[in-house]
Protein backbone atom coordinates (compact mmCIF):
# COMPACT_ATOMS: atom_id res chain seq x y z
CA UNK A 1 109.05 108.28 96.08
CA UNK A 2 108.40 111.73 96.42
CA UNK A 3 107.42 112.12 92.38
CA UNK A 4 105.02 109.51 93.08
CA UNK A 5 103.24 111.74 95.80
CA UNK A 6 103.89 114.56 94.10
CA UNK A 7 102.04 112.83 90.71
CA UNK A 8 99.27 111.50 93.09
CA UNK A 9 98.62 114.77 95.12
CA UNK A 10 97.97 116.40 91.22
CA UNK A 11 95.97 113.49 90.21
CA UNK A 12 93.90 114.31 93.26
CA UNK A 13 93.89 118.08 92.50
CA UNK A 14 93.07 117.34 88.80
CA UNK A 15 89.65 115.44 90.21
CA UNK A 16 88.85 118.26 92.57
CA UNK A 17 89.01 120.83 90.10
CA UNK A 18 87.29 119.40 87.33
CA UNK A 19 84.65 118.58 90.24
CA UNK A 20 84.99 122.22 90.86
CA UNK A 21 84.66 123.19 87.38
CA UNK A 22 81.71 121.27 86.73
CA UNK A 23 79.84 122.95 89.93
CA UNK A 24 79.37 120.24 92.02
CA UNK A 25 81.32 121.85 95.04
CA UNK A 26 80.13 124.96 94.45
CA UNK A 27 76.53 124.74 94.86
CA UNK A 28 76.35 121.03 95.62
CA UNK A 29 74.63 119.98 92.27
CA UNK A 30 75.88 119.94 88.68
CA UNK A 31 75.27 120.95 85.60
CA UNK A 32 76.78 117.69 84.16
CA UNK A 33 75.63 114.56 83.78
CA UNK A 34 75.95 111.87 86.85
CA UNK A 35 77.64 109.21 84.24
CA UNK A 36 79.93 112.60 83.05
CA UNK A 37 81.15 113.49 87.03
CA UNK A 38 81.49 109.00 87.38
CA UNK A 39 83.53 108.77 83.93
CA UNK A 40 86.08 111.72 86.39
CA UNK A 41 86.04 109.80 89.19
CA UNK A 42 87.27 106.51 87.34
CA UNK A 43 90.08 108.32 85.50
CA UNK A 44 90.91 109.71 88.98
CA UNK A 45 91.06 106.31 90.06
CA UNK A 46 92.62 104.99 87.47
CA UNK A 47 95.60 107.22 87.75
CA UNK A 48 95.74 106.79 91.60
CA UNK A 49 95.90 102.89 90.80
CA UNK A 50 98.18 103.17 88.39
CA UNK A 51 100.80 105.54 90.41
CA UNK A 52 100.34 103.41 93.47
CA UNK A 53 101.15 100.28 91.07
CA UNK A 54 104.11 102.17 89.51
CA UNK A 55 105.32 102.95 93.73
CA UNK A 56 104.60 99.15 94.67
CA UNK A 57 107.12 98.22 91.86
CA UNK A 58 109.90 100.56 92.33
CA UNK A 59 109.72 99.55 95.99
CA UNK A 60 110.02 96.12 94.80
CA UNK A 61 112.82 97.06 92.67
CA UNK A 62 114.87 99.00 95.12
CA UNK A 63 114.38 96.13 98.20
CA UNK A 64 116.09 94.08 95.38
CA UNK A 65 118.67 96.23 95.09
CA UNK A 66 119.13 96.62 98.63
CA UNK A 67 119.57 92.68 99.17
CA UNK A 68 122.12 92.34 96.16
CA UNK A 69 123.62 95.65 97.65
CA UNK A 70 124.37 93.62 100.88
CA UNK A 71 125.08 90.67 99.44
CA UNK A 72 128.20 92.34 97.46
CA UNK A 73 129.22 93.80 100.54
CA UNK A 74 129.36 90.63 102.01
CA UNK A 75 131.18 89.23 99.35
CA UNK A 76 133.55 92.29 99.02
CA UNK A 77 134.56 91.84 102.43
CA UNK A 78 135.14 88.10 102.91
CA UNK A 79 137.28 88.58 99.85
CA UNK A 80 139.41 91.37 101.63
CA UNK A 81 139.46 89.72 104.81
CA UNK A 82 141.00 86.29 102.96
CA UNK A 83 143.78 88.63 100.63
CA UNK A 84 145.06 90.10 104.02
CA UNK A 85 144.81 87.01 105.44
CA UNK A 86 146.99 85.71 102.35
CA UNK A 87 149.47 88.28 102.13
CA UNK A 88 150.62 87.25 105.38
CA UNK A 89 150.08 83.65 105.63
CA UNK A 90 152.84 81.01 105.23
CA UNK A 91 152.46 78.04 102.52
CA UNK A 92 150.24 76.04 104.91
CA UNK A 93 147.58 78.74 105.64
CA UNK A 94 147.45 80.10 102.20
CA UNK A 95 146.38 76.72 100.90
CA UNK A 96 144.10 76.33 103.68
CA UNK A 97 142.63 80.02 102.39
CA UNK A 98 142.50 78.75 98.80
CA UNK A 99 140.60 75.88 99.74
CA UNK A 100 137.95 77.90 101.36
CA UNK A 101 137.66 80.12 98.39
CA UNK A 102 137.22 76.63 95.92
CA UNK A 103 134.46 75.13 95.94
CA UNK A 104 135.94 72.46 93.28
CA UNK A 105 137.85 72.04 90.46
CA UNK A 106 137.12 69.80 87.31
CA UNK A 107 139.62 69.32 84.78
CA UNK A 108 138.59 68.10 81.29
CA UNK A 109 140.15 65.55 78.46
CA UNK A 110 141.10 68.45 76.63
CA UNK A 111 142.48 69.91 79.53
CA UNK A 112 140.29 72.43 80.22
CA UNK A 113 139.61 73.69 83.30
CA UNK A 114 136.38 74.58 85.31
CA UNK A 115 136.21 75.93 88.40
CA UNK A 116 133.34 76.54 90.84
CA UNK A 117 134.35 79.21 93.42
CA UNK A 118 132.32 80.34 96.91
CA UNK A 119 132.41 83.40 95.76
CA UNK A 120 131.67 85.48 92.79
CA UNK A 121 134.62 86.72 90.93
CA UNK A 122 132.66 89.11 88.32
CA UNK A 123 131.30 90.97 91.33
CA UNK A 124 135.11 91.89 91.41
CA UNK A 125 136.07 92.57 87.67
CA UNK A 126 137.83 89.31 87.57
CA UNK A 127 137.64 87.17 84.63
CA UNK A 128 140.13 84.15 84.09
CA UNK A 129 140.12 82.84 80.09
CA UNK A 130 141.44 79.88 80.80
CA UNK A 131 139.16 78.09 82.29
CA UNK A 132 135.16 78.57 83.03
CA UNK A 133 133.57 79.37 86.55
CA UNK A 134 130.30 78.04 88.51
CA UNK A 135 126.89 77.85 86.08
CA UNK A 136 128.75 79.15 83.11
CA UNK A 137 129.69 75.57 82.27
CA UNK A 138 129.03 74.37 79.22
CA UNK A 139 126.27 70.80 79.63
């Protein structure tokens, strides 16, 4: 954020002292041409657009990040809660706990297995070959 004011406090600077240049804050009236000083102004305005385009996206882009951010966390933290849970659960509980974390479980002709979980096991480094999780199943 602070590049892009930087980049749009020289963009500004850039206009003032070509303005300057050309004399048309020093005496009020210029040597140059009226379309020569408008043709400035545009590319001023261009690069202010531009800039403020280029800010509006990366804003975009880190608001995204943000919400994925949090939604991780979430994740991260149900799944920690449930493993402690686990680890000192009897048989009862620990298939109530895997029951939460399954969504459901389809198991093909061939034996295959896919599984669609509540949560998102890549977020976690997990993958399991055996079987296929969620949207990754094949139509």
């Amino acid at each position: 954020m602070d590049a892009l004011k930087a980049f749009r406090q020289t963009s500004i600077n850039s206009m003032i002292c070509n303005l300057t240049y050309t004399g048309v804050l020093r005496s009020g009236e210029s040597k140059f041409s009226a379309e020569l000083l408008g043709e400035l102004i545009k590319e001023a305005e261009q690069g202010l657009a531009a800039s403020e385009e280029t800010r509006d996206k990366i804003k975009r882009e880190l608001n995204e990040c943000k919400y994925r951010k949090e939604e991780m966390r979430t994740q991260y933290d149900e799944v920690i809660s449930w493993t402690q849970l686990y680890d000192a659960a009897d048989l009862t509980a620990k298939k109530m706990i895997v029951a939460n974390l399954i969504n459901y479980v389809e198991v093909s002709a061939d034996y295959e297995l896919h599984i669609d979980m509540n949560i998102d096991l890549a977020l976690f480094g997990i993958h399991l070959n055996f079987c296929t999780f969620g949207q990754e199943k094949a139509a």
